[in-house]
Protein backbone atom coordinates (compact mmCIF):
# COMPACT_ATOMS: atom_id res chain seq x y z
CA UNK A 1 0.00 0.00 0.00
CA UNK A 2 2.95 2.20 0.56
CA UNK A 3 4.50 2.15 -2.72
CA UNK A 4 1.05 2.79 -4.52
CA UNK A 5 1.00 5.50 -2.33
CA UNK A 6 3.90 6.89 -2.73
CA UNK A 7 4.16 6.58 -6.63
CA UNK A 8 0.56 8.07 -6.94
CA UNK A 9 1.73 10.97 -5.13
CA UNK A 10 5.07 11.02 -7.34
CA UNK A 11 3.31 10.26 -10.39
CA UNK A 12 0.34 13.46 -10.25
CA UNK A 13 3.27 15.58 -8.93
CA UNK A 14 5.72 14.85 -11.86
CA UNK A 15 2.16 15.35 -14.35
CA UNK A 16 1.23 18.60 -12.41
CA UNK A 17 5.09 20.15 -12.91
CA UNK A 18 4.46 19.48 -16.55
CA UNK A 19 2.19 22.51 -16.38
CA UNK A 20 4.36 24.29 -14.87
CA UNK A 21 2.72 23.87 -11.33
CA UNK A 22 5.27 22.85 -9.15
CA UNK A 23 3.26 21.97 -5.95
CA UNK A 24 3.38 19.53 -2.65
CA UNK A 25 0.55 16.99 -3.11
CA UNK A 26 -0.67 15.78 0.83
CA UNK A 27 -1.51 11.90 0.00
CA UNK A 28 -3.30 9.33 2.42
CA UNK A 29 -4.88 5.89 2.13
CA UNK A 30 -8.47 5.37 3.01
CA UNK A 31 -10.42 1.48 2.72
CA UNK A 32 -8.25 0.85 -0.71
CA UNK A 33 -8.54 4.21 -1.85
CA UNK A 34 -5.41 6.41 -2.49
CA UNK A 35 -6.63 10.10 -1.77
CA UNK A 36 -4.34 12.92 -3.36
CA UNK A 37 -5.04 16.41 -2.18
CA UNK A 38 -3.75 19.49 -4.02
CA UNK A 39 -3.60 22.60 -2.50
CA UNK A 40 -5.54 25.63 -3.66
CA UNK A 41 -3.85 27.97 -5.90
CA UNK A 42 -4.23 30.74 -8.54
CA UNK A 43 -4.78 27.37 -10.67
CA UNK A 44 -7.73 26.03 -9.56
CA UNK A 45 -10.09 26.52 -12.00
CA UNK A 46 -7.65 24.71 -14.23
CA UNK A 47 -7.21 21.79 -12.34
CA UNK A 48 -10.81 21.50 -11.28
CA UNK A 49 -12.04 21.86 -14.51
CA UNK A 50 -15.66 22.49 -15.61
CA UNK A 51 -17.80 20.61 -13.43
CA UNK A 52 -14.69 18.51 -12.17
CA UNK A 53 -13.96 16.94 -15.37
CA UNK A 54 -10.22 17.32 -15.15
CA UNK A 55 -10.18 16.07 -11.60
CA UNK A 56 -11.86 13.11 -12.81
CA UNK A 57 -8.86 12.84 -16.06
CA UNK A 58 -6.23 13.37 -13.42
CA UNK A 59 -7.87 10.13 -11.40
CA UNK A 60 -8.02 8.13 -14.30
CA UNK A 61 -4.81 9.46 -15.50
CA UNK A 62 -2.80 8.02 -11.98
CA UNK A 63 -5.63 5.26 -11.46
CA UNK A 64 -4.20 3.55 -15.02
CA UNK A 65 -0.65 4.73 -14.07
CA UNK A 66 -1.26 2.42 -11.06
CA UNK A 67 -2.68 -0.42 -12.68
CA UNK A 68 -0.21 -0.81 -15.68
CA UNK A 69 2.51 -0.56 -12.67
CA UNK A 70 0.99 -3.23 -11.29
CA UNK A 71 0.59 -1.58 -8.11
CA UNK A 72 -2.07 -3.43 -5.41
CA UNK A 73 -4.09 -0.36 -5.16
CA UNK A 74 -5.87 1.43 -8.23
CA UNK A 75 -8.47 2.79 -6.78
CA UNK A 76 -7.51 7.08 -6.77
CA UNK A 77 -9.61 10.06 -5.28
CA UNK A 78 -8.15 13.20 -6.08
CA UNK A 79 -9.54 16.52 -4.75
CA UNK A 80 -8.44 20.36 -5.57
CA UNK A 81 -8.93 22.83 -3.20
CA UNK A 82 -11.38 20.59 -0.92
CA UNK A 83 -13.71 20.97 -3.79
CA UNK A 84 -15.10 17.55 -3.85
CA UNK A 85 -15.66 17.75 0.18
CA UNK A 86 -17.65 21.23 -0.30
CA UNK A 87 -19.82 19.75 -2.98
CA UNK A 88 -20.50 16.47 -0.91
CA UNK A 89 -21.11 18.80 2.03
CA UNK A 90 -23.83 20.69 -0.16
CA UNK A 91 -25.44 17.31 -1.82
CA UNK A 92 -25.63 15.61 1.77
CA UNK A 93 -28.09 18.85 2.70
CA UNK A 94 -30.01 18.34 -0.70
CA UNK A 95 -30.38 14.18 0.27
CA UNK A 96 -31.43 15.52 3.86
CA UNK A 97 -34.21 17.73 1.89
CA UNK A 98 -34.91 14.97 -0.45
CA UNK A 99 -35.37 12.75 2.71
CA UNK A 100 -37.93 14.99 4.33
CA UNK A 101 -40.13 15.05 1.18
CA UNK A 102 -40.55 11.20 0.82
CA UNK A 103 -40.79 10.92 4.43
CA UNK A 104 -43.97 13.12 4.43
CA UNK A 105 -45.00 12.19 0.65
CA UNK A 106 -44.63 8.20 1.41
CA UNK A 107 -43.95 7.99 -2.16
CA UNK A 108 -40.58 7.14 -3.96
CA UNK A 109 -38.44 9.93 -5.60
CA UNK A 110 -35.95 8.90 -8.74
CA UNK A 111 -32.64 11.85 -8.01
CA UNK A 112 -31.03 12.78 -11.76
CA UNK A 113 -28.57 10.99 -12.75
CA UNK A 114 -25.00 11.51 -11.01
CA UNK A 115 -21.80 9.82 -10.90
CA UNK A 116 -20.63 6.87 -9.11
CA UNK A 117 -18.98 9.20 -5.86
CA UNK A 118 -22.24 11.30 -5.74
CA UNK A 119 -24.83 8.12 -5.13
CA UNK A 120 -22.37 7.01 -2.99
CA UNK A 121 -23.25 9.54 -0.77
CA UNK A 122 -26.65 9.77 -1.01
CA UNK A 123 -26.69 6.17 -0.52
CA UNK A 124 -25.37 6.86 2.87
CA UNK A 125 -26.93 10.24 4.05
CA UNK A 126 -30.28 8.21 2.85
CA UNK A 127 -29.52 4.99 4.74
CA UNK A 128 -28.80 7.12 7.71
CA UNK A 129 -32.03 9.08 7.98
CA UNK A 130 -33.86 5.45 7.33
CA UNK A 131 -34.64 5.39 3.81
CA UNK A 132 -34.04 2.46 1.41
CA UNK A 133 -31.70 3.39 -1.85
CA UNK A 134 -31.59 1.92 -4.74
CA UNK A 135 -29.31 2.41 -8.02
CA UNK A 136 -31.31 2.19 -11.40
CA UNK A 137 -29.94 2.20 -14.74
CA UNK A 138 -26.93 1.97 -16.63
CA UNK A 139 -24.06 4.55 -17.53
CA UNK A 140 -24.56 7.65 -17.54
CA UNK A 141 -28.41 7.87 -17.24
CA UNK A 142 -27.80 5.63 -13.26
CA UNK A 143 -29.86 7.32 -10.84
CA UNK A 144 -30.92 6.47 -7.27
CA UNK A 145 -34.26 5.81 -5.92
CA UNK A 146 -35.50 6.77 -2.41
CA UNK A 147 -37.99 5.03 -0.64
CA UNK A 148 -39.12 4.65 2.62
CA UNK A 149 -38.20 1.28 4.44
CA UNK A 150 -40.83 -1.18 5.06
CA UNK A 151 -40.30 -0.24 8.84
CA UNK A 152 -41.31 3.54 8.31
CA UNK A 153 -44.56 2.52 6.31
């Protein structure tokens, strides 16, 4: 775990001084995941990208780096300027809102669809407040279900 670690951290560092952004990434290890944290700077926008598309390029980017080293971890989360942990903060209060209204409607509600990190935590803000979740569809158009549990009904 160490060395995927510590070539992850190596690895978006030496891709990251290609831009000219010389920079001290803080890396940790998490239940398999490697998480990378880059400090905020004058280049944030860059790095984020719109809607964190770049963030997501950089993952795959060291994720595959990772994998075609061989390395025993592949799994990468890699956050700019605690952007990722703001917008989780702000879509756990929309899943507590989201909560509330199928807790007095009684009746399911399908979310949009949202990436693989994003159901992830409304799976658990859900599960917490006593809802069932479920994941529906494929690809891009996979959304989550609320419900209430049988209990609550």
């Amino acid at each position: 775990m160490e060395e995927s670690i510590v070539f992850a951290k190596k690895y978006l560092e030496d891709v990251l001084s290609f831009f000219g952004f010389n920079t001290e990434v803080v890396a940790s290890s998490d239940d398999e995941v490697i998480e990378l944290s880059i400090p905020s700077s004058h280049l944030n926008g860059f790095l984020i990208g719109q809607r964190g598309e770049t963030m997501r390029a950089l993952q795959y980017l060291v994720g595959s780096a990772l994998r075609n080293g061989s390395y025993g971890v592949s799994r990468i989360n890699i956050d700019v300027a605690d952007y990722k942990k703001a917008k989780a903060e702000v879509l756990a209060h929309r899943v507590d809102e989201w909560v509330e209204v199928v807790k007095n409607t009684k009746e399911p509600m399908a979310l949009q669809p949202m990436n693989s990190a994003d159901r992830r935590i409304v799976h658990k803000v859900a599960s917490e407040a006593g809802l069932n979740t479920e994941s529906v569809g494929e690809g891009r158009d996979r959304h989550v279900v609320l419900k209430l549990s049988e209990e609550t009904k």
